[in-house]
N, C-alpha and C. Protein backbone atom coordinates (compact mmCIF):
# COMPACT_ATOMS: atom_id res chain seq x y z
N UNK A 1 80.32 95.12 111.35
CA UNK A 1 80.93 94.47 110.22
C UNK A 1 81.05 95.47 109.08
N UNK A 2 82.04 95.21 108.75
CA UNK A 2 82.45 95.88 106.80
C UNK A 2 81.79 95.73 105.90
N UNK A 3 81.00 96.04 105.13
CA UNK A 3 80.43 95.72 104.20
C UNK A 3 81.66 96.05 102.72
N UNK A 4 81.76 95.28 101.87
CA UNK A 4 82.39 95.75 100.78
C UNK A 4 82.53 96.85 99.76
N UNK A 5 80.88 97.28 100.06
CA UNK A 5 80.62 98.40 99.21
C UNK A 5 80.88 99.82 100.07
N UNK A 6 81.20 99.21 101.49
CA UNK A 6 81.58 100.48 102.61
C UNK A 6 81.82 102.11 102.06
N UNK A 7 81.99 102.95 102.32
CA UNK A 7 82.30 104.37 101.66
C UNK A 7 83.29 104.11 102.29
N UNK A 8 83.87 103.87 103.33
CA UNK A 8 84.83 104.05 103.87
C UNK A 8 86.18 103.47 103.19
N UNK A 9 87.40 104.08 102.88
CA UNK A 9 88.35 103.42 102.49
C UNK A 9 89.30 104.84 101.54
N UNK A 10 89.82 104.69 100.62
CA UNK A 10 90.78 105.36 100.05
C UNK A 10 90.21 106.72 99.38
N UNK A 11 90.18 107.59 99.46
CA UNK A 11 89.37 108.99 98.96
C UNK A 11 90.05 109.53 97.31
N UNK A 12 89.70 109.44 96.40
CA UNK A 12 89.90 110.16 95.13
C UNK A 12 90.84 111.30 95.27
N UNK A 13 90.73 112.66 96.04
CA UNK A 13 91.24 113.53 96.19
C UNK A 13 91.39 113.41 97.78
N UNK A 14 92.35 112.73 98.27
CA UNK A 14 92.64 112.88 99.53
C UNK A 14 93.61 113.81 99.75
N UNK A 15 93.65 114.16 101.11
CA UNK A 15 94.20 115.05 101.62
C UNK A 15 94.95 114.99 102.86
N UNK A 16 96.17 116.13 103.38
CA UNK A 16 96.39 115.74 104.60
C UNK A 16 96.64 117.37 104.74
N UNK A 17 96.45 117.26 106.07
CA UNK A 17 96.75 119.04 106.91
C UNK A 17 97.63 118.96 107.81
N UNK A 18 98.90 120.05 107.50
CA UNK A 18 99.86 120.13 107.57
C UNK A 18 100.07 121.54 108.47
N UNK A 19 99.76 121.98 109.66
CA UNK A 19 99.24 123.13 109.87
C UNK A 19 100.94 123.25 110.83
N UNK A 20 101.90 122.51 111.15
CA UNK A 20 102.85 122.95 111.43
C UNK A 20 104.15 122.52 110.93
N UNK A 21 104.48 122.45 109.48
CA UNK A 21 105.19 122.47 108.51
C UNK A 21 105.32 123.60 107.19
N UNK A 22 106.24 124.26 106.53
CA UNK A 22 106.09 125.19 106.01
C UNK A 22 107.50 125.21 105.10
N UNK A 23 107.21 125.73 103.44
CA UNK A 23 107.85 125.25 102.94
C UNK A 23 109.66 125.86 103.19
N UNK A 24 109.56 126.45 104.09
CA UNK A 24 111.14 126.88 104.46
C UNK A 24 111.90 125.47 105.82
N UNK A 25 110.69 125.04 106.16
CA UNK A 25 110.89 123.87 107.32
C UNK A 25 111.68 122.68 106.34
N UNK A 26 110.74 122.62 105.15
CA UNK A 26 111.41 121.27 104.08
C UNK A 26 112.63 121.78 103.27
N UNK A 27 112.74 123.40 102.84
CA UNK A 27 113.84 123.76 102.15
C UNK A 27 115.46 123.79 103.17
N UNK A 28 114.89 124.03 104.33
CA UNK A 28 116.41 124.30 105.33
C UNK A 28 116.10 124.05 106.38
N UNK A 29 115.26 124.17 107.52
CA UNK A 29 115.43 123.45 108.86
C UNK A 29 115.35 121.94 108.79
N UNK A 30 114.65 121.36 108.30
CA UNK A 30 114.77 119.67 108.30
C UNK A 30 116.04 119.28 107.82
N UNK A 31 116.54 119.64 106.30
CA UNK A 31 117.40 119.17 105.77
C UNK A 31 119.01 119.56 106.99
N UNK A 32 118.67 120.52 107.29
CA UNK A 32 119.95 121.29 108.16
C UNK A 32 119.91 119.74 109.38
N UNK A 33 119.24 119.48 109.86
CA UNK A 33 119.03 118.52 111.19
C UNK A 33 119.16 116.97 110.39
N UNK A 34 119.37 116.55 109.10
CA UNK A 34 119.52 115.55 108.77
C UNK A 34 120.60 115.69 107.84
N UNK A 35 121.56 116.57 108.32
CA UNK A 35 123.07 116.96 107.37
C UNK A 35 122.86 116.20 105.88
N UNK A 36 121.69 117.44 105.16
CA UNK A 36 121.87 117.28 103.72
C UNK A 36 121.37 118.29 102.99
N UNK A 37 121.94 118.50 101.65
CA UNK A 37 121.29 119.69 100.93
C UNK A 37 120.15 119.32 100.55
N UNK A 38 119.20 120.03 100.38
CA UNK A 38 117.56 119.28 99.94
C UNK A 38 117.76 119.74 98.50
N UNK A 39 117.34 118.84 97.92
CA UNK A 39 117.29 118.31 96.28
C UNK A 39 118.85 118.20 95.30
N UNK A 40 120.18 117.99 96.06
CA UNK A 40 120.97 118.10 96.15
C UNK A 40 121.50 116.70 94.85
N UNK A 41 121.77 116.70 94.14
CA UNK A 41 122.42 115.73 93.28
C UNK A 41 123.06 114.70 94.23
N UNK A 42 122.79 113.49 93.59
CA UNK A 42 123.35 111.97 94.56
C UNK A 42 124.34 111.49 93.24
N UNK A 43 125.26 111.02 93.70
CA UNK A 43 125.94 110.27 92.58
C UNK A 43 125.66 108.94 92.19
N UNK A 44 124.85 108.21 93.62
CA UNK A 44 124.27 107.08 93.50
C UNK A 44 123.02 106.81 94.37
N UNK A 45 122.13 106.01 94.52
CA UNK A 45 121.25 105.44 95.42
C UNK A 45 121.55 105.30 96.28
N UNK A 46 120.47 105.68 97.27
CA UNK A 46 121.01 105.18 98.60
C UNK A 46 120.04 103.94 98.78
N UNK A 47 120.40 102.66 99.13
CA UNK A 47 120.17 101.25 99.30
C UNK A 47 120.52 100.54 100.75
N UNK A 48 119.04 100.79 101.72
CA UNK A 48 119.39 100.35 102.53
C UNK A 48 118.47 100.77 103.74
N UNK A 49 118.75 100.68 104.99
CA UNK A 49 117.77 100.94 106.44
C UNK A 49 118.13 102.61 106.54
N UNK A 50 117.53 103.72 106.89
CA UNK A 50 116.94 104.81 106.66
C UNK A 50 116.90 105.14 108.33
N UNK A 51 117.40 106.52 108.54
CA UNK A 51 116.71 106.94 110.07
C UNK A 51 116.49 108.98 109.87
N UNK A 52 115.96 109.05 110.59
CA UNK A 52 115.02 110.54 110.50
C UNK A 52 115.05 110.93 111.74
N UNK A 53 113.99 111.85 111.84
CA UNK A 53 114.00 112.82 113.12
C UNK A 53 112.24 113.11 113.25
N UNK A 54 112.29 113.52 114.19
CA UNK A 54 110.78 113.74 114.75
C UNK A 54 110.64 115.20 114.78
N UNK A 55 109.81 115.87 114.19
CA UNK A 55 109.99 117.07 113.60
C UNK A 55 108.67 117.61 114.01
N UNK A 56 108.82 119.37 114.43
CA UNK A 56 107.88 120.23 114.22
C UNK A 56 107.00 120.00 115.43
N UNK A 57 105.83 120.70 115.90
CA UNK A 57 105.11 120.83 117.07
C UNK A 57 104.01 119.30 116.86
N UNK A 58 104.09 118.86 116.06
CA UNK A 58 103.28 117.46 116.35
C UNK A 58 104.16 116.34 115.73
N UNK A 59 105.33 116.40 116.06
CA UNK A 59 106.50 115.72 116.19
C UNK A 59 106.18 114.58 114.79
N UNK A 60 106.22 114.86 113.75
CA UNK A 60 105.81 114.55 112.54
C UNK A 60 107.62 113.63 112.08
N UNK A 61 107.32 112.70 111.88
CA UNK A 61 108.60 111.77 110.94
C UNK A 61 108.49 111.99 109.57
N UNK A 62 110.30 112.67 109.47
CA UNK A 62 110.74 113.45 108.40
C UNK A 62 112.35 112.52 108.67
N UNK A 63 112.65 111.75 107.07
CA UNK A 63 113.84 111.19 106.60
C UNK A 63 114.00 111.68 105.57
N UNK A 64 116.03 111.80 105.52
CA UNK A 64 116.04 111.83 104.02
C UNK A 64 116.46 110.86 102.94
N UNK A 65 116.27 110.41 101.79
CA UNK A 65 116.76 109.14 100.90
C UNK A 65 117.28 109.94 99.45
N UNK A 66 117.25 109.13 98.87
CA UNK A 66 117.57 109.68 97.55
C UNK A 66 116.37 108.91 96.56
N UNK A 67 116.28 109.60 95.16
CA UNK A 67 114.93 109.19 94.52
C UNK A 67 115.47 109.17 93.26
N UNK A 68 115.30 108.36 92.72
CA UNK A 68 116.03 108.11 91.23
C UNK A 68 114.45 108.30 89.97
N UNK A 69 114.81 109.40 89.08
CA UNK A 69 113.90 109.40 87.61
C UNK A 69 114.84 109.78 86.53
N UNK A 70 114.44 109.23 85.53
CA UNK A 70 115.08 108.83 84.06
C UNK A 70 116.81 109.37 84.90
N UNK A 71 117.50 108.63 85.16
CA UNK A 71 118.96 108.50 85.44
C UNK A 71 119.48 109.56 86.33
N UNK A 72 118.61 110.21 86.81
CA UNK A 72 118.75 111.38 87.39
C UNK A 72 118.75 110.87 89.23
N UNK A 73 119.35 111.35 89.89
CA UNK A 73 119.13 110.99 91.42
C UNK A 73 119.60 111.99 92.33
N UNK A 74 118.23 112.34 93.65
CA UNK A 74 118.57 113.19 94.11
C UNK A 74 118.30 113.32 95.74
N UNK A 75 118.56 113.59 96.19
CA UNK A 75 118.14 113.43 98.03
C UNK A 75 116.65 114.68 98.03
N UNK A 76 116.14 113.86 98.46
CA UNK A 76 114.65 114.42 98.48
C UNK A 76 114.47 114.05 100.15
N UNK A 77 113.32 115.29 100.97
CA UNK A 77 113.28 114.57 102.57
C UNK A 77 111.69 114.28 102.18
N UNK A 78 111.37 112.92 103.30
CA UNK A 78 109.97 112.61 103.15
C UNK A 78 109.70 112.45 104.01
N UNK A 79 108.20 113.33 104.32
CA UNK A 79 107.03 112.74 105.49
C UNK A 79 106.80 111.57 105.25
N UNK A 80 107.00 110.68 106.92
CA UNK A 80 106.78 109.52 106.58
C UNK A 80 105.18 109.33 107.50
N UNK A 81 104.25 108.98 106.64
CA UNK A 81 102.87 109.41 107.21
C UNK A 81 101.95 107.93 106.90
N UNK A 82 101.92 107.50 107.75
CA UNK A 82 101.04 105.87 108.27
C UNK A 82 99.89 106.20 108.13
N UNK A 83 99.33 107.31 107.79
CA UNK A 83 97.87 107.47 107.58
C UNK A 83 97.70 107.66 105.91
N UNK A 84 98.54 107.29 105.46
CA UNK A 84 97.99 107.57 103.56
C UNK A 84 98.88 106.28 103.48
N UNK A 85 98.23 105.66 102.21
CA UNK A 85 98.00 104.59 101.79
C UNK A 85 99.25 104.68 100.37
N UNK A 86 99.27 105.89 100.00
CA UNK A 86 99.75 106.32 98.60
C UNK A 86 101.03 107.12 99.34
N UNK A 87 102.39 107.48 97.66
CA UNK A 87 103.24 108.05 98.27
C UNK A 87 103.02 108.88 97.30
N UNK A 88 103.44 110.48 97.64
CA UNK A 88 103.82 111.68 96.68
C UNK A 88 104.83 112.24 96.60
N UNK A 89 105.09 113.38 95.22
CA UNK A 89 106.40 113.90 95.14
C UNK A 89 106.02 114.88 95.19
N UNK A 90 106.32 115.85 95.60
CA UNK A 90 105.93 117.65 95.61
C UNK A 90 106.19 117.96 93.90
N UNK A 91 105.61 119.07 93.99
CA UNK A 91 105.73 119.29 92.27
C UNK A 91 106.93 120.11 92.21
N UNK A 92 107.59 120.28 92.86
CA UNK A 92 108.94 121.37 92.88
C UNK A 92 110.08 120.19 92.96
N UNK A 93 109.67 118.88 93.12
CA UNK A 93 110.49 117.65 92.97
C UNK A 93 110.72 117.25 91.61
N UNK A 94 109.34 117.09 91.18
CA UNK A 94 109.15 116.29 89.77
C UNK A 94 109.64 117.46 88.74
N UNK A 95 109.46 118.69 88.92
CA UNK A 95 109.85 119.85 87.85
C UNK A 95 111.07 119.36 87.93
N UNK A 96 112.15 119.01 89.14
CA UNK A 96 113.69 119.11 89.30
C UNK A 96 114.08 118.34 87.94
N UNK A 97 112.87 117.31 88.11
CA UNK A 97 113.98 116.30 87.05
C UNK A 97 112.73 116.75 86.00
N UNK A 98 112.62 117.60 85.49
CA UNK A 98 111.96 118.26 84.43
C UNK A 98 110.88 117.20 84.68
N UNK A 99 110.03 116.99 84.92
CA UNK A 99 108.80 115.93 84.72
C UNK A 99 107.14 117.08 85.01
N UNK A 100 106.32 116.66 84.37
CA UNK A 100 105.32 117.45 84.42
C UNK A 100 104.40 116.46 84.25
N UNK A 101 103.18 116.61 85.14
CA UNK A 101 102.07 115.41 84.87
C UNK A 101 100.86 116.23 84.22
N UNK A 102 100.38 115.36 83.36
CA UNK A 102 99.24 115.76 82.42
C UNK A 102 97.84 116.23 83.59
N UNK A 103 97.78 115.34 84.25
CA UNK A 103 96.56 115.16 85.36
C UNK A 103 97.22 115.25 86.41
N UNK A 104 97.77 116.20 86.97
CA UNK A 104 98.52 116.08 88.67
C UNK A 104 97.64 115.67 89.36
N UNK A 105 95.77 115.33 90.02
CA UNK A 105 95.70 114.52 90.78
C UNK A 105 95.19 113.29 90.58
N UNK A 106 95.40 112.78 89.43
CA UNK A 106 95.24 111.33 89.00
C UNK A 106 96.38 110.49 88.49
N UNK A 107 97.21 111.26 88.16
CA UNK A 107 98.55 110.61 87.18
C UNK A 107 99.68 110.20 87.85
N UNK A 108 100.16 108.99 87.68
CA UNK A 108 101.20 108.28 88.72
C UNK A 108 102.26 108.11 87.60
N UNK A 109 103.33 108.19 88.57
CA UNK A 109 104.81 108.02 87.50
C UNK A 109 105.57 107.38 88.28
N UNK A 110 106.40 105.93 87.90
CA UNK A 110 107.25 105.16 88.81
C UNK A 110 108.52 105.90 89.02
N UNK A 111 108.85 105.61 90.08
CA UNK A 111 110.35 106.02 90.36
C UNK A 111 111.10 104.80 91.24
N UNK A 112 112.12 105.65 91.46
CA UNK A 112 112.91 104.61 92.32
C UNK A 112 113.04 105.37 93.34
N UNK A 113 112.70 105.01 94.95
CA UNK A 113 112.92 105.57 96.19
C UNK A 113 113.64 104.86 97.01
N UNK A 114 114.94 105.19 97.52
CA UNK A 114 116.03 104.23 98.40
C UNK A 114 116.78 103.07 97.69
N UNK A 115 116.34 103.20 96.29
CA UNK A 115 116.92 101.82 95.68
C UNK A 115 115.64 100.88 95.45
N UNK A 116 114.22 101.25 95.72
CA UNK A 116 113.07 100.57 95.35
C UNK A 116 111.88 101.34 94.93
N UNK A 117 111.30 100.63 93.49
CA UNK A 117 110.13 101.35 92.76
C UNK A 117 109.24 101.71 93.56
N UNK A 118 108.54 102.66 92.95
CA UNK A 118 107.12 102.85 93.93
C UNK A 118 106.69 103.84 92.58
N UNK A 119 105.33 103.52 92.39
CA UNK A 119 104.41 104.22 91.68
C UNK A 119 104.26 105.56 92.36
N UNK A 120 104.33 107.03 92.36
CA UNK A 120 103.95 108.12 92.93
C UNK A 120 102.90 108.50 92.48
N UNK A 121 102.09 109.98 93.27
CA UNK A 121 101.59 110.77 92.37
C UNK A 121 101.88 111.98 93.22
N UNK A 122 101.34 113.06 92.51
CA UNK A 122 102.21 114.47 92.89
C UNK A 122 101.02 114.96 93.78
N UNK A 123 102.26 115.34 94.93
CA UNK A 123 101.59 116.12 96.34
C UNK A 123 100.54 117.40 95.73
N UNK A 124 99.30 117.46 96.77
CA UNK A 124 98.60 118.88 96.30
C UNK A 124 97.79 119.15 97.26
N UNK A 125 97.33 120.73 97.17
CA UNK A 125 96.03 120.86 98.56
C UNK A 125 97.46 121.65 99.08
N UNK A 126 96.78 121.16 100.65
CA UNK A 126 97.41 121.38 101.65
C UNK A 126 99.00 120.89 102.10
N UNK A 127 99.51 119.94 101.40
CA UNK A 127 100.32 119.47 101.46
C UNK A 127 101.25 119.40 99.81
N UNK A 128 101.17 120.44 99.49
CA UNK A 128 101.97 120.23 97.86
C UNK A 128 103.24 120.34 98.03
N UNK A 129 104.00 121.63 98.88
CA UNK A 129 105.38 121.28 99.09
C UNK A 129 106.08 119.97 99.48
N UNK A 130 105.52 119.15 100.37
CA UNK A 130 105.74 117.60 100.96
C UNK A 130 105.58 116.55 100.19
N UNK A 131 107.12 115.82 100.39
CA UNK A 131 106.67 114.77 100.13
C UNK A 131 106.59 113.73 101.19
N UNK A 132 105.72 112.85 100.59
CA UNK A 132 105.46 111.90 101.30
C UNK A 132 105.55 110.53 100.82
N UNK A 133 105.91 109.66 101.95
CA UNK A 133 106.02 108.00 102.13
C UNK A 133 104.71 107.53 102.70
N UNK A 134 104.38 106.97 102.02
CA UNK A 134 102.80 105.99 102.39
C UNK A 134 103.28 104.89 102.28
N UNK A 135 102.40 104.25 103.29
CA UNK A 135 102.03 102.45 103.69
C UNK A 135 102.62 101.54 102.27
N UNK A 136 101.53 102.01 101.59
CA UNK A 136 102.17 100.85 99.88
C UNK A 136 103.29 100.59 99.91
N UNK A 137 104.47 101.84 100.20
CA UNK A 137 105.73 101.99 100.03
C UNK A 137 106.45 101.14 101.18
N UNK A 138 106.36 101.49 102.42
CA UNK A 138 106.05 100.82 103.86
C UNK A 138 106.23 99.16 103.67
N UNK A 139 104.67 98.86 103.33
CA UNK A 139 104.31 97.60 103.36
C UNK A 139 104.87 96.43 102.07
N UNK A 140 105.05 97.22 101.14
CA UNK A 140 106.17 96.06 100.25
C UNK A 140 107.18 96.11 100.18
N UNK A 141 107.86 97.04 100.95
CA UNK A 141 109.08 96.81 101.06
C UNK A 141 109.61 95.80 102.56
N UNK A 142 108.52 96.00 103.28
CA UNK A 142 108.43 94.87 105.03
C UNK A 142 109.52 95.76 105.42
N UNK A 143 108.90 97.01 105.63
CA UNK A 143 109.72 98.32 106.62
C UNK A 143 109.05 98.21 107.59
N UNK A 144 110.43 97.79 108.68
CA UNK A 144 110.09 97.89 110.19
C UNK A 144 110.03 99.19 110.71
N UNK A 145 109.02 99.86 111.11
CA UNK A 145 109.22 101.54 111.81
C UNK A 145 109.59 101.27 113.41
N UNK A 146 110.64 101.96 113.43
CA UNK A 146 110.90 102.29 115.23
C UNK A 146 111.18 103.31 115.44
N UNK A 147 110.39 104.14 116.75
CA UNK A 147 110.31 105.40 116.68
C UNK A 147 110.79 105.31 117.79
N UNK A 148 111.69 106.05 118.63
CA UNK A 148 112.23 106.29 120.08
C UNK A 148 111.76 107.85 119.95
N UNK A 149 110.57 107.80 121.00
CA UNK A 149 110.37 109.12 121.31
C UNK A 149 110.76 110.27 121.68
N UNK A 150 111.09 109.83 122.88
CA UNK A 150 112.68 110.47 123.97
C UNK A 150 113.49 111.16 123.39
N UNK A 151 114.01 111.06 122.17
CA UNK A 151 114.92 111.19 121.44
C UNK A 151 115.08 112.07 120.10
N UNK A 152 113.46 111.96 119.95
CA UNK A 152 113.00 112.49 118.50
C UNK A 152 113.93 112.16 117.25
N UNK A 153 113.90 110.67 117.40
CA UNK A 153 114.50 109.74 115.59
C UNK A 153 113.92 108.75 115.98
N UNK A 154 113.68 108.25 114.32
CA UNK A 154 113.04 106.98 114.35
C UNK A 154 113.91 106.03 113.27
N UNK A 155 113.54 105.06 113.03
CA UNK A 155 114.54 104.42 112.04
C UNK A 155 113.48 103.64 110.97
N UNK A 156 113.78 103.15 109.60
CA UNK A 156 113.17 102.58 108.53
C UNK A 156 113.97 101.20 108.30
N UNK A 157 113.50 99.89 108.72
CA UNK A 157 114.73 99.15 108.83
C UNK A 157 114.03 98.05 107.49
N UNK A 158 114.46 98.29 106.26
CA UNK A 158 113.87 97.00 104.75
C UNK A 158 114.08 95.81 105.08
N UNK A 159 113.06 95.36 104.52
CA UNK A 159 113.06 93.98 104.55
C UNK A 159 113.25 93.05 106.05
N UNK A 160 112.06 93.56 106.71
CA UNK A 160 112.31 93.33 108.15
C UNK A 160 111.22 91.90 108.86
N UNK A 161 111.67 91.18 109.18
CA UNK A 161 111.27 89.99 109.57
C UNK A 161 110.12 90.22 110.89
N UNK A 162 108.74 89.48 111.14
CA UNK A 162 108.95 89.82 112.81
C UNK A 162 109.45 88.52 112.76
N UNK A 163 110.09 88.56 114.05
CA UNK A 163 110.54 87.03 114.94
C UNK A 163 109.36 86.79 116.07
N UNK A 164 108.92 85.60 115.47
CA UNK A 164 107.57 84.89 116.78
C UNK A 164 108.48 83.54 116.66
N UNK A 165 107.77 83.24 117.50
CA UNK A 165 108.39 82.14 118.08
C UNK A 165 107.36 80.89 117.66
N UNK A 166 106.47 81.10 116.71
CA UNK A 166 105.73 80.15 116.52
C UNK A 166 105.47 78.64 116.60
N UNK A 167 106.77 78.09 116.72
CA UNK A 167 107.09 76.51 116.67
C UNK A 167 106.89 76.59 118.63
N UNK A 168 106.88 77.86 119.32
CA UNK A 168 106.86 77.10 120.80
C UNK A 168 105.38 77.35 120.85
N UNK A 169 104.51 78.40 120.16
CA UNK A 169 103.31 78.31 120.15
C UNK A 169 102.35 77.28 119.83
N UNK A 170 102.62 76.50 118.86
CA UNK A 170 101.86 75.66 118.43
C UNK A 170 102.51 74.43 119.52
N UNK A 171 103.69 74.16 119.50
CA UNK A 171 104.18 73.40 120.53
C UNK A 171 103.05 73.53 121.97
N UNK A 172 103.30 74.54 122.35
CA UNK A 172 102.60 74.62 123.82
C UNK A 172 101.33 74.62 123.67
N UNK A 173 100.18 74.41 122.29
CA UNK A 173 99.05 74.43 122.17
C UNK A 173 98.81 72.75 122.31
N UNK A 174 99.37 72.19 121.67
CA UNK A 174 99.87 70.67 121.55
C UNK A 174 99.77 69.81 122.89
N UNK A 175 100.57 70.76 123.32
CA UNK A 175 100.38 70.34 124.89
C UNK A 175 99.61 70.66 125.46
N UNK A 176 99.03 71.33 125.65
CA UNK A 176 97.62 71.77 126.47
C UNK A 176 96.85 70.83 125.94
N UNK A 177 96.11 70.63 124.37
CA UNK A 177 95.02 69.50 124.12
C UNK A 177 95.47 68.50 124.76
N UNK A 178 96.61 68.06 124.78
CA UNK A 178 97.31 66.66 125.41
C UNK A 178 96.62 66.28 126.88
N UNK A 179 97.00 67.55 127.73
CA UNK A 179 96.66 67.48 129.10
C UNK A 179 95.10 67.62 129.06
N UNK A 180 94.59 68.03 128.41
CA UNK A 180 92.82 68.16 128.04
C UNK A 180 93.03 67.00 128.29
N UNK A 181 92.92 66.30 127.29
CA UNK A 181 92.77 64.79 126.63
C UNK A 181 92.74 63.75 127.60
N UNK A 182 94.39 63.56 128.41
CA UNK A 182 94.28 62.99 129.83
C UNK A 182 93.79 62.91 130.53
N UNK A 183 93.35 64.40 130.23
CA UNK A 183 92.76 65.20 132.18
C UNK A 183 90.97 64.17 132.29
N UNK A 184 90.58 64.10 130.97
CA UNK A 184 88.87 64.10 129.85
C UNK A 184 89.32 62.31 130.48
N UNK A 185 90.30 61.50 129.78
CA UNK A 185 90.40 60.24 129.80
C UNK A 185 89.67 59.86 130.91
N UNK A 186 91.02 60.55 131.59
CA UNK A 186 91.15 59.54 133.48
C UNK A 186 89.69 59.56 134.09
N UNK A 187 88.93 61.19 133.81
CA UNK A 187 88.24 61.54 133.84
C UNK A 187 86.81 60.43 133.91
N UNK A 188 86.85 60.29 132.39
CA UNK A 188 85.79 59.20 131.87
C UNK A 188 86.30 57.80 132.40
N UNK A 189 87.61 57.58 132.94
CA UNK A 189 87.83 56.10 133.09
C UNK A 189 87.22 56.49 134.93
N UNK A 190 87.17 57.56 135.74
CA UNK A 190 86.85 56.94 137.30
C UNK A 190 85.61 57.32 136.79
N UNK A 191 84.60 57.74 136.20
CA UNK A 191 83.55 58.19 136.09
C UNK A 191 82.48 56.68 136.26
N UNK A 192 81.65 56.30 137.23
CA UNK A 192 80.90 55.50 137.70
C UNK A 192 79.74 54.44 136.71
């Protein structure tokens, strides 16, 4: 069991290791394989389902979107990484649109990513060139991830439903107590 006071959970200065990515991989081979200039002026948002590529020797998911600060918008590519909780901007991002954080590993600044807010804070360590998409970002927006391996792309599909079938579940639970019930009756009615 969990205890609440667990150590386990979100780390102050977390980190991720990036040992086969490099910042010429995010300046021109990724962007080259997802036909776009990296940090390239957008004239507008991009608003909508998202697909990427499976990248590098541990086949790492890398999309590109566009990222909107003070009126400014620009195609930025992001690690999309299910193991961090938080999303970051590389600091060679946030300089673009002139932005500078007082505390780079405590200080969060909203933006707009794909056409939706997300609180950031700026990539560092091992991973400062990268940016990254975390879960938060993921999970309120109800981004469906599908990854086709085979293939190396995956897709980001917003605002994604699951479909259960719940009304035949509870239905067919319904029925089972039913047949209990009978089975228990008849049961107790030949019972001597």
């Amino acid at each position: 069991m969990i205890e609440l006071n667990d150590t386990y959970g979100p780390r102050k200065n977390s980190n991720i290791l990036l040992t086969d990515i490099d910042t010429d991989d995010v300046h021109t081979c990724i962007p080259s394989k997802l036909n776009i200039k990296y940090l390239a002026k957008a004239p507008n948002e991009l608003n909508g389902n998202m697909s990427g590529i499976m990248y590098g020797v541990n086949l790492r998911l890398f999309c590109a979107t566009t990222i909107k600060i003070k009126n400014k918008i620009k195609m930025i590519i992001f690690l999309v990484d299910t193991g961090s909780s938080e999303t970051y901007i590389s600091e060679e991002v946030l300089r673009s649109f002139r932005i500078e954080l007082a505390d780079p590993l405590n200080d969060s600044i909203h933006v707009s990513i794909n056409n939706k807010g997300e609180w950031v804070k700026m990539s560092h360590s091992n991973f400062k060139d990268i940016c990254i998409l975390g879960m938060r970002f993921l999970t309120s927006n109800k981004v469906g991830l599908h990854a086709f391996c085979g293939d190396d792309i995956f897709y980001l599909n917003f605002d994604e439903e699951l479909k259960s079938n719940n009304d035949e579940v509870i239905g067919g639970c319904f029925m089972i107590i039913f047949l209990i019930l009978v089975f228990f009756t008849e049961y107790l009615n030949n019972f001597p």
